[in-house]
C-alpha atoms as a PDB file:
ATOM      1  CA  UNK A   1      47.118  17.567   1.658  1.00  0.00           C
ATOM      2  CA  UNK A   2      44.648  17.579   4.412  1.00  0.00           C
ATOM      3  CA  UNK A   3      41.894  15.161   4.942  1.00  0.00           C
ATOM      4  CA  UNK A   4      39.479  17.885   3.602  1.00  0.00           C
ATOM      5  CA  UNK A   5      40.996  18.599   0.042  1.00  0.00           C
ATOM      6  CA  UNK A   6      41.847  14.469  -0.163  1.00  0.00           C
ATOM      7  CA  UNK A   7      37.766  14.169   0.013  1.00  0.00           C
ATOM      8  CA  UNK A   8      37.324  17.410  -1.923  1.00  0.00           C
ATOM      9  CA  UNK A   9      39.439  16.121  -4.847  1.00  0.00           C
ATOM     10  CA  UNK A  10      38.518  12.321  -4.731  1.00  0.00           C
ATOM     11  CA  UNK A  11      34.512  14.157  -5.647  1.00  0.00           C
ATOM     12  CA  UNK A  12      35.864  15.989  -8.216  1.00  0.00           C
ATOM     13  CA  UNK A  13      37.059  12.986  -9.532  1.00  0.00           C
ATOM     14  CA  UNK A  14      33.514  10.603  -9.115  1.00  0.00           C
ATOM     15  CA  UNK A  15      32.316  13.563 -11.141  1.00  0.00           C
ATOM     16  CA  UNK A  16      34.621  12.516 -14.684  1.00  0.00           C
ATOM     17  CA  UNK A  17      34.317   8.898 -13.852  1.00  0.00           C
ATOM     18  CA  UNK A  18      30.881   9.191 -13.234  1.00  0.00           C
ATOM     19  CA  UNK A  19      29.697  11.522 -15.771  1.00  0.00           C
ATOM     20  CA  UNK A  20      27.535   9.098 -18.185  1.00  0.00           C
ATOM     21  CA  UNK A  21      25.770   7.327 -14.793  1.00  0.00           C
ATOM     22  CA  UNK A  22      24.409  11.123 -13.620  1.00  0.00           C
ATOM     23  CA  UNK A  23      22.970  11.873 -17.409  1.00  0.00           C
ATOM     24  CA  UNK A  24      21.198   8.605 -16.490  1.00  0.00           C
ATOM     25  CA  UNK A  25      20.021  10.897 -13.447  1.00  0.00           C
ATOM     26  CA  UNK A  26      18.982  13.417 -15.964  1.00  0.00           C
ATOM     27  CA  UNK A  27      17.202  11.290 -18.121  1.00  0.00           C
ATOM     28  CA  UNK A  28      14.902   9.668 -15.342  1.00  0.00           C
ATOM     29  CA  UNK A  29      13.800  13.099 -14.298  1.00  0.00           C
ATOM     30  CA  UNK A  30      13.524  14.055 -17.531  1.00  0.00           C
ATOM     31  CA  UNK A  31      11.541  10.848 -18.428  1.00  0.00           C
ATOM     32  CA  UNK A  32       9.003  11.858 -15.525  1.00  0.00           C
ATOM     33  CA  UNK A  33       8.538  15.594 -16.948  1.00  0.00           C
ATOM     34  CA  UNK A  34       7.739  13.977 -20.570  1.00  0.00           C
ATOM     35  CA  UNK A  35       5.427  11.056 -18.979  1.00  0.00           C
ATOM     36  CA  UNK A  36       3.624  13.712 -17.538  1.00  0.00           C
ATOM     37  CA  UNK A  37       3.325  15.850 -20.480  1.00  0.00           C
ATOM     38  CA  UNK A  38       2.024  12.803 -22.127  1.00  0.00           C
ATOM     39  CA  UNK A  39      -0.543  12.013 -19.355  1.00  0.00           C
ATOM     40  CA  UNK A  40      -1.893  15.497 -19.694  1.00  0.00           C
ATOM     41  CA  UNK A  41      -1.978  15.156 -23.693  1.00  0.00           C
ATOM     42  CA  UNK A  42      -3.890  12.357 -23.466  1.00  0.00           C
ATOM     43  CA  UNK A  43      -6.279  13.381 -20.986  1.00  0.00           C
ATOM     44  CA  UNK A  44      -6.566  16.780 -23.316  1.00  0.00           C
ATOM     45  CA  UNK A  45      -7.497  13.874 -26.168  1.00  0.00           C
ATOM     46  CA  UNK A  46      -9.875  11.641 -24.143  1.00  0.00           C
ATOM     47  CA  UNK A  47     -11.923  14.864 -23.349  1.00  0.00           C
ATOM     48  CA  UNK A  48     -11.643  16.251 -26.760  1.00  0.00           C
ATOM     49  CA  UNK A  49     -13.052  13.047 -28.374  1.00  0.00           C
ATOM     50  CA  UNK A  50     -15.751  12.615 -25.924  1.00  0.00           C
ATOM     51  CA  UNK A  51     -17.087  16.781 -25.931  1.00  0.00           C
ATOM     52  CA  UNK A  52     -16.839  15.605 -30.362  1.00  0.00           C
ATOM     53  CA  UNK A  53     -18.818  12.341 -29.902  1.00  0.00           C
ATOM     54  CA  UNK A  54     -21.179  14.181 -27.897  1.00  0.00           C
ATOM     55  CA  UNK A  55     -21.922  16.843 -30.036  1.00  0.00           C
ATOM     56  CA  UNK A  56     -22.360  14.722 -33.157  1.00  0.00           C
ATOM     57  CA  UNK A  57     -24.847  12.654 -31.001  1.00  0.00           C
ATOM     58  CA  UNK A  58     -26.562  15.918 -30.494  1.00  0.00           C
ATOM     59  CA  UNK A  59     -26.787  16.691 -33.610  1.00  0.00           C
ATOM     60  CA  UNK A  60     -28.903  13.809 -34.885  1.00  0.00           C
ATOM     61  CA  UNK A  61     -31.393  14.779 -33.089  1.00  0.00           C
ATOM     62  CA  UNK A  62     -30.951  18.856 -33.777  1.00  0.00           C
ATOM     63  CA  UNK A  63     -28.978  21.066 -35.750  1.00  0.00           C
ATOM     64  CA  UNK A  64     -26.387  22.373 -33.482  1.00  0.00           C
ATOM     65  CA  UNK A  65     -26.532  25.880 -35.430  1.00  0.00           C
ATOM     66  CA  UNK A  66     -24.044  28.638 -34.813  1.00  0.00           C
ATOM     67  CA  UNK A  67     -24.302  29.227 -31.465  1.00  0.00           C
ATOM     68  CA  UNK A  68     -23.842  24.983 -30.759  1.00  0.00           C
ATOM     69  CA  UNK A  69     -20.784  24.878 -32.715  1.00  0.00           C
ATOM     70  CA  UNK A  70     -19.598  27.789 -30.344  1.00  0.00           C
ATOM     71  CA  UNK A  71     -20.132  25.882 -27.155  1.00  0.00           C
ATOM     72  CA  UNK A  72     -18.895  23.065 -28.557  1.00  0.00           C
ATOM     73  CA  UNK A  73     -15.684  24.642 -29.122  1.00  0.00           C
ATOM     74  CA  UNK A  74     -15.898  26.768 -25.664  1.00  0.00           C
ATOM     75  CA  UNK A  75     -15.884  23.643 -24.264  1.00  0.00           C
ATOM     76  CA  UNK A  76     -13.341  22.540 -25.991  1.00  0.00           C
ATOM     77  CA  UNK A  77     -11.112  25.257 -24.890  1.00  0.00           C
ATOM     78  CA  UNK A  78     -11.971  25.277 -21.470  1.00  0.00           C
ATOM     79  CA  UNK A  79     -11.086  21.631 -21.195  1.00  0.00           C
ATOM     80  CA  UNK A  80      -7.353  22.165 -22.897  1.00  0.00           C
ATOM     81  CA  UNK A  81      -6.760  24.689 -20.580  1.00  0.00           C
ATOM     82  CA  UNK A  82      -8.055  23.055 -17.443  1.00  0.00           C
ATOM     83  CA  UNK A  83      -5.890  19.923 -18.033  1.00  0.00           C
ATOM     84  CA  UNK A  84      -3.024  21.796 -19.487  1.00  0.00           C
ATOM     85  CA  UNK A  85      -2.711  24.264 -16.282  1.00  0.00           C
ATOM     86  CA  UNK A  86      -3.208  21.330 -13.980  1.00  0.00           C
ATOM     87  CA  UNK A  87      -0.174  20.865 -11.889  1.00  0.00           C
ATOM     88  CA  UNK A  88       2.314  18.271 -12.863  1.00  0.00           C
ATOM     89  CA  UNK A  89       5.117  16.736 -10.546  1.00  0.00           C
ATOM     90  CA  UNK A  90       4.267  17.771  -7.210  1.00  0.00           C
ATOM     91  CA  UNK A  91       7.174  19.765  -6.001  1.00  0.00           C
ATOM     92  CA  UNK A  92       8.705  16.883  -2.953  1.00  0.00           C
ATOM     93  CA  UNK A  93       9.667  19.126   0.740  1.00  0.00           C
ATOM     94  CA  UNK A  94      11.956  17.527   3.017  1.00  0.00           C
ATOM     95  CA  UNK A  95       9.756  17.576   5.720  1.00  0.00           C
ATOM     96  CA  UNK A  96       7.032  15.566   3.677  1.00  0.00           C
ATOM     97  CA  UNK A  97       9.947  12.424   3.084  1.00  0.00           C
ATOM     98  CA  UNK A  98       9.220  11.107   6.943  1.00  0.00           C
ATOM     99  CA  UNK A  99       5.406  10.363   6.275  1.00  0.00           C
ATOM    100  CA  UNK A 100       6.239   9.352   2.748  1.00  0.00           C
ATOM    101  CA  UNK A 101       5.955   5.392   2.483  1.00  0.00           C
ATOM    102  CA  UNK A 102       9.154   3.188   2.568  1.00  0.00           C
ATOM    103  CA  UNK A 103       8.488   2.090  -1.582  1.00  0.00           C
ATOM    104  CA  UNK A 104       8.230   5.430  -2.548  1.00  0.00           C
ATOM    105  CA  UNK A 105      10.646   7.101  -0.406  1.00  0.00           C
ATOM    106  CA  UNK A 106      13.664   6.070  -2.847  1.00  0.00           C
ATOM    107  CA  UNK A 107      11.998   8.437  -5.504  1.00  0.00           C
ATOM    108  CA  UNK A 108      10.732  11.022  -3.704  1.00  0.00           C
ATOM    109  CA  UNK A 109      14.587  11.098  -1.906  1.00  0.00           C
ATOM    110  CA  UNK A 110      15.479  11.427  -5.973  1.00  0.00           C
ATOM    111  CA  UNK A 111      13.160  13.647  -6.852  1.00  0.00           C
ATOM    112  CA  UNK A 112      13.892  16.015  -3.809  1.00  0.00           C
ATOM    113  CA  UNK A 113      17.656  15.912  -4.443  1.00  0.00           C
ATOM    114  CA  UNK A 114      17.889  16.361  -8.160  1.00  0.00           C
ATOM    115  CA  UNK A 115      15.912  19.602  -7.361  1.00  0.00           C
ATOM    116  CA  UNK A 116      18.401  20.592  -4.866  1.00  0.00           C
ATOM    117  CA  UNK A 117      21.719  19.807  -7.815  1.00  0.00           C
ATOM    118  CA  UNK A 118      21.359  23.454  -8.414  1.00  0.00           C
ATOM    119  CA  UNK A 119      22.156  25.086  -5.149  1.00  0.00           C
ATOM    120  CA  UNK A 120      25.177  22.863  -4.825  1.00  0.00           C
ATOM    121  CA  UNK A 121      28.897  23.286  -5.517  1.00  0.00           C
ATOM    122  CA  UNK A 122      29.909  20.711  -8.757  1.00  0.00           C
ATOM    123  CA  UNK A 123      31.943  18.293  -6.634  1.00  0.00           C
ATOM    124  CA  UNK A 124      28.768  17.789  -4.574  1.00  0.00           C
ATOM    125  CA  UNK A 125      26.452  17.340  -7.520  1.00  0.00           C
ATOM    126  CA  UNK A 126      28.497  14.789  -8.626  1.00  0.00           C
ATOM    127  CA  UNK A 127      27.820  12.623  -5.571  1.00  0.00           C
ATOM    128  CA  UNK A 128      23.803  13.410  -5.870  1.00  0.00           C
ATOM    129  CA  UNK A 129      23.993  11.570  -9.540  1.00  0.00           C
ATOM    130  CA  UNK A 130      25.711   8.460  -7.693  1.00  0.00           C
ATOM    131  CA  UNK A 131      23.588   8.921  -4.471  1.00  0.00           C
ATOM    132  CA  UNK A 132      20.294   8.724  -6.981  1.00  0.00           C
ATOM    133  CA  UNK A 133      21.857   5.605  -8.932  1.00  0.00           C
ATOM    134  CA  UNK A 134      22.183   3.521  -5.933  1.00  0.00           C
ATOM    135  CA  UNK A 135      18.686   5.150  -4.786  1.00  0.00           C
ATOM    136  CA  UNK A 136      17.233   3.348  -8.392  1.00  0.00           C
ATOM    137  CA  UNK A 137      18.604   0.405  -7.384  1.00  0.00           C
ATOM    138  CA  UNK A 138      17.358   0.038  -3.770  1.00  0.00           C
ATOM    139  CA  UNK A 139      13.843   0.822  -4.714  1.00  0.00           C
ATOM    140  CA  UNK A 140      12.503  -2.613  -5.370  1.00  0.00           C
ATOM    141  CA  UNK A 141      14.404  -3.910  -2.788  1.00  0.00           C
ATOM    142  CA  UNK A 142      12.029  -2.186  -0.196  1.00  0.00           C
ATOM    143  CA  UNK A 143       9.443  -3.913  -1.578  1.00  0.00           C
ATOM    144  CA  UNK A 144      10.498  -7.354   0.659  1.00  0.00           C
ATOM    145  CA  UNK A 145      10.965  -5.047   4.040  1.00  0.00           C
ATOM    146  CA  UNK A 146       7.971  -4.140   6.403  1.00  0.00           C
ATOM    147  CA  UNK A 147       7.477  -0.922   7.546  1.00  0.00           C
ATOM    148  CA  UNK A 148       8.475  -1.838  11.331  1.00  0.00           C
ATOM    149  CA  UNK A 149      11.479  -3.912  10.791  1.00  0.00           C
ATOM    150  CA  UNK A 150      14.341  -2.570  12.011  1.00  0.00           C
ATOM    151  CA  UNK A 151      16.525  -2.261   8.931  1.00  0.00           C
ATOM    152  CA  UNK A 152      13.322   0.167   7.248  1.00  0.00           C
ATOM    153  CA  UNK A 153      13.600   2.106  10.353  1.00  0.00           C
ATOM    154  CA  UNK A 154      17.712   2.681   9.299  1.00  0.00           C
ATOM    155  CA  UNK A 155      16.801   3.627   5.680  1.00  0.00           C
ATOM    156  CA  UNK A 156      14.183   6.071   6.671  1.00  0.00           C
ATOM    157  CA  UNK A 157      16.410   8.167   8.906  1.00  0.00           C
ATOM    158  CA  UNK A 158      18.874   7.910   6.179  1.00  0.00           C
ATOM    159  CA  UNK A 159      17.318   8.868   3.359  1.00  0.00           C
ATOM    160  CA  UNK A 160      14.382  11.040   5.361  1.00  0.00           C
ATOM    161  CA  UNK A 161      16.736  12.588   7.872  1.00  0.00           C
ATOM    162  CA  UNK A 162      20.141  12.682   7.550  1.00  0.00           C
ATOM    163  CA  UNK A 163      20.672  13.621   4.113  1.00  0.00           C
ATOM    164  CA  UNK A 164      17.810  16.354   4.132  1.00  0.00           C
ATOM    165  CA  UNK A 165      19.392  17.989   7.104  1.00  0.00           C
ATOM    166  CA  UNK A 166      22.850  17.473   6.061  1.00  0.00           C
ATOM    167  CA  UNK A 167      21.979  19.466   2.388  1.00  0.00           C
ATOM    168  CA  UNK A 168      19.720  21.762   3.842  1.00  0.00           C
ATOM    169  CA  UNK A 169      22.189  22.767   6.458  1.00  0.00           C
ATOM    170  CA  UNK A 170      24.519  23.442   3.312  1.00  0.00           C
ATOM    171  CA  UNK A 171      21.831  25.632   2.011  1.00  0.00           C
ATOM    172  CA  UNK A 172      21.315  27.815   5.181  1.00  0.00           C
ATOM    173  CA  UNK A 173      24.326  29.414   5.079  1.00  0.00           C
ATOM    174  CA  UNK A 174      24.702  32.146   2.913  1.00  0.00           C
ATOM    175  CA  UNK A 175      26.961  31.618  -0.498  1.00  0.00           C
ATOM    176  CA  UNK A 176      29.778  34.398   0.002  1.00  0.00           C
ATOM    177  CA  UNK A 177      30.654  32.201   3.578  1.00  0.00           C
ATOM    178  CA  UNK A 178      30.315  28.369   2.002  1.00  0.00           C
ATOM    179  CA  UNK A 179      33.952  28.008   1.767  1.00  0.00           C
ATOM    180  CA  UNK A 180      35.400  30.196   4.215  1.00  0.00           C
ATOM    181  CA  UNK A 181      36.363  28.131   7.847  1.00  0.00           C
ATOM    182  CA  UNK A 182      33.773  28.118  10.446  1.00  0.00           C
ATOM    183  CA  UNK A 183      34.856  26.980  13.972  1.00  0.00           C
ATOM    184  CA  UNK A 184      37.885  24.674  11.939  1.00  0.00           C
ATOM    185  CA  UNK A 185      35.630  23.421   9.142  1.00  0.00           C
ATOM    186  CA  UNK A 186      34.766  24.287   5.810  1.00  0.00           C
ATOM    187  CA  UNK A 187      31.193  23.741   5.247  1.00  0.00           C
ATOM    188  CA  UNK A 188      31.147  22.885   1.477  1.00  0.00           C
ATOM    189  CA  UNK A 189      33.718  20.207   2.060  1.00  0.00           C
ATOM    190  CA  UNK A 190      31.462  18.889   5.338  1.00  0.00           C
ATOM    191  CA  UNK A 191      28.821  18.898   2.594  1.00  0.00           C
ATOM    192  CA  UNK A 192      30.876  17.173   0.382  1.00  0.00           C
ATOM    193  CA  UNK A 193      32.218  14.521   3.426  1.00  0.00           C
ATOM    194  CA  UNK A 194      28.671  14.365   4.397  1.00  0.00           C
ATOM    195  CA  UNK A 195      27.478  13.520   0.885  1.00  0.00           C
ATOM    196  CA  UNK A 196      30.223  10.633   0.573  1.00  0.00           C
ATOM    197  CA  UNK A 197      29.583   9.099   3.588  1.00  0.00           C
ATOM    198  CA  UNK A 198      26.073   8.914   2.651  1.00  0.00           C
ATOM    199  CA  UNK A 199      26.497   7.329  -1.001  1.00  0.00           C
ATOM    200  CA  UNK A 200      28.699   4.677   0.583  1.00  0.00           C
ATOM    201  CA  UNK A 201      26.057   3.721   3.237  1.00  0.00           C
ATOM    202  CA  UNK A 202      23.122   3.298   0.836  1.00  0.00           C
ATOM    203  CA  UNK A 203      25.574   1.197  -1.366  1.00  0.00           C
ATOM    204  CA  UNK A 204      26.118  -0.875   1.542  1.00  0.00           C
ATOM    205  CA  UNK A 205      22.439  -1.149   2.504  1.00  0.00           C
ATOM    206  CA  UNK A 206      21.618  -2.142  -0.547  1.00  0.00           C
ATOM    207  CA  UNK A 207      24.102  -4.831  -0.974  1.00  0.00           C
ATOM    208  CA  UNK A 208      23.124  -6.277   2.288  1.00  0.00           C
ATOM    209  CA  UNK A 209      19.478  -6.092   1.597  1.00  0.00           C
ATOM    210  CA  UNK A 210      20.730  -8.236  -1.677  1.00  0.00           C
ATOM    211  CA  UNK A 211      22.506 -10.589   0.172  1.00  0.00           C
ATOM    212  CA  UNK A 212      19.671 -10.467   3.201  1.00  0.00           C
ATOM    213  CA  UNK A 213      21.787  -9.462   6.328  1.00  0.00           C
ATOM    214  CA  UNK A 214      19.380  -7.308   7.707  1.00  0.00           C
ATOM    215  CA  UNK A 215      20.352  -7.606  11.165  1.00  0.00           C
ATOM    216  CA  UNK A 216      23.794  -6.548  10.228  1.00  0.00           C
ATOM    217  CA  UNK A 217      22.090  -3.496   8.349  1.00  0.00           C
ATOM    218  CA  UNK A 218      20.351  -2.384  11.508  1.00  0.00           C
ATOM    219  CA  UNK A 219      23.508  -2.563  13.847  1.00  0.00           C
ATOM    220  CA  UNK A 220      26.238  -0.808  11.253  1.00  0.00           C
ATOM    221  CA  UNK A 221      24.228   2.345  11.445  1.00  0.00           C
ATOM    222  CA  UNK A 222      25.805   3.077  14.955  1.00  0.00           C
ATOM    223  CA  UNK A 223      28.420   4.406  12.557  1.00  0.00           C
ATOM    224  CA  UNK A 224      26.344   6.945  11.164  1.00  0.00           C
ATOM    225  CA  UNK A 225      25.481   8.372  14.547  1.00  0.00           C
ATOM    226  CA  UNK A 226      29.112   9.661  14.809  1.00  0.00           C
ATOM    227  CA  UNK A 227      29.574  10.614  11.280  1.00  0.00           C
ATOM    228  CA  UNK A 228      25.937  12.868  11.239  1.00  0.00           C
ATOM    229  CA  UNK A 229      26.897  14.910  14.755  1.00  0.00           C
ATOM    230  CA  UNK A 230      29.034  17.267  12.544  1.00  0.00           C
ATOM    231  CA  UNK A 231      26.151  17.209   9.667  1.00  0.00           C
ATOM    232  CA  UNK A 232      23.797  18.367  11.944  1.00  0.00           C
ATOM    233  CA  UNK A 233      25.939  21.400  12.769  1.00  0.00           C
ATOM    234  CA  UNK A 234      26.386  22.073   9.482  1.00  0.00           C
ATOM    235  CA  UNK A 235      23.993  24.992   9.714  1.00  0.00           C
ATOM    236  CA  UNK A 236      24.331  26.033  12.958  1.00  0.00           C
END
């Protein structure tokens, strides 16, 4: 069995043994969608009470008649509809992770790859649920690291260039050739390779955040440099 299919089978196999962690993927970004359902609800409610209270006050001091009761309830209308049509989650583009700031850029990394699970073989989606575990874990960590030290510098390319390159290089090349060789490589399993390497490195950042070697976090990443050359053909 060639290195390839060793990697290719070892993520079929983080997908059973990891199975209840990425429903724990699910339900965060399914937590989000019903937060913001909620948020809109209540916004819908807070406006709705206050167009009410107003109208009551109103009438004290007229009758509101037939043709009051009708704005009262235009408005009412108008205001559901303008809160319920109001976008939710904004949509996260790869491009937009760079400029995004190092707290946030854990979640937005999340948020941008679940919405990627989709266009990617099962093996590979597998590795997204662990990639976005260990991406809930290193949030608050960030939250101790300054935006110019050097081990934010190594998580930002990581999270804001390697892996957005790595799956959108997957995604450039049309299905029907995904697992067909190209110049001696398969691309779905340099996805999958790609993908690996990845969730091992933010593992490892995150344990050395933990245990604060950030020096050693900034110098390791020389390894990545090799490993992201063939990544970054990927869609070539």
């Amino acid at each position: 069995m060639s290195r390839s299919d060793r990697v290719l089978a070892d993520a079929e196999a983080v997908l059973r043994r990891h199975s209840e962690r990425g429903k724990s993927l699910t339900s965060r970004a399914r937590e989000r969608r019903n937060a913001s359902i909620m948020r809109r609800l209540g916004r819908i409610a807070g406006a709705a009470f206050a167009i009410i209270i107003a109208a009551m006050i109103a009438g004290w001091f007229m009758p509101l008649g037939t043709g009051g009761v009708m704005i009262v309830l235009g408005l009412l209308l108008v205001t559901t509809l303008f809160f319920a049509l109001l976008p939710g989650e904004r949509a996260v583009s790869p491009d937009k992770l760079a400029d995004t700031a190092l707290t946030a850029l854990p979640l937005k990394t999340e948020i941008w790859l679940e919405n990627q699970r989709k266009a990617l073989p099962a093996p590979a989606a597998s590795l997204v649920d662990s990639i976005g575990v260990k991406l809930e874990t290193l949030a608050p960590q960030l939250e101790r690291l300054g935006e110019q030290d050097p081990a934010a510098h190594e998580i930002r390319r990581l999270l804001a260039d390697h892996l957005p390159e790595l799956v959108t290089g997957y995604q450039s090349i049309p299905a029907p050739l995904r697992r067909e060789e190209r110049n001696g490589r398969v691309p779905e399993k340099q996805l999958i390779e790609g993908l690996s390497v990845i969730d091992a490195e933010i593992g490892r950042m995150s344990e050395q955040l933990a245990s604060g070697d950030l020096d050693k976090l900034a110098t390791q990443n020389r390894f990545l440099e090799l490993k992201y050359q063939e990544a970054k053909e990927l869609g070539a």
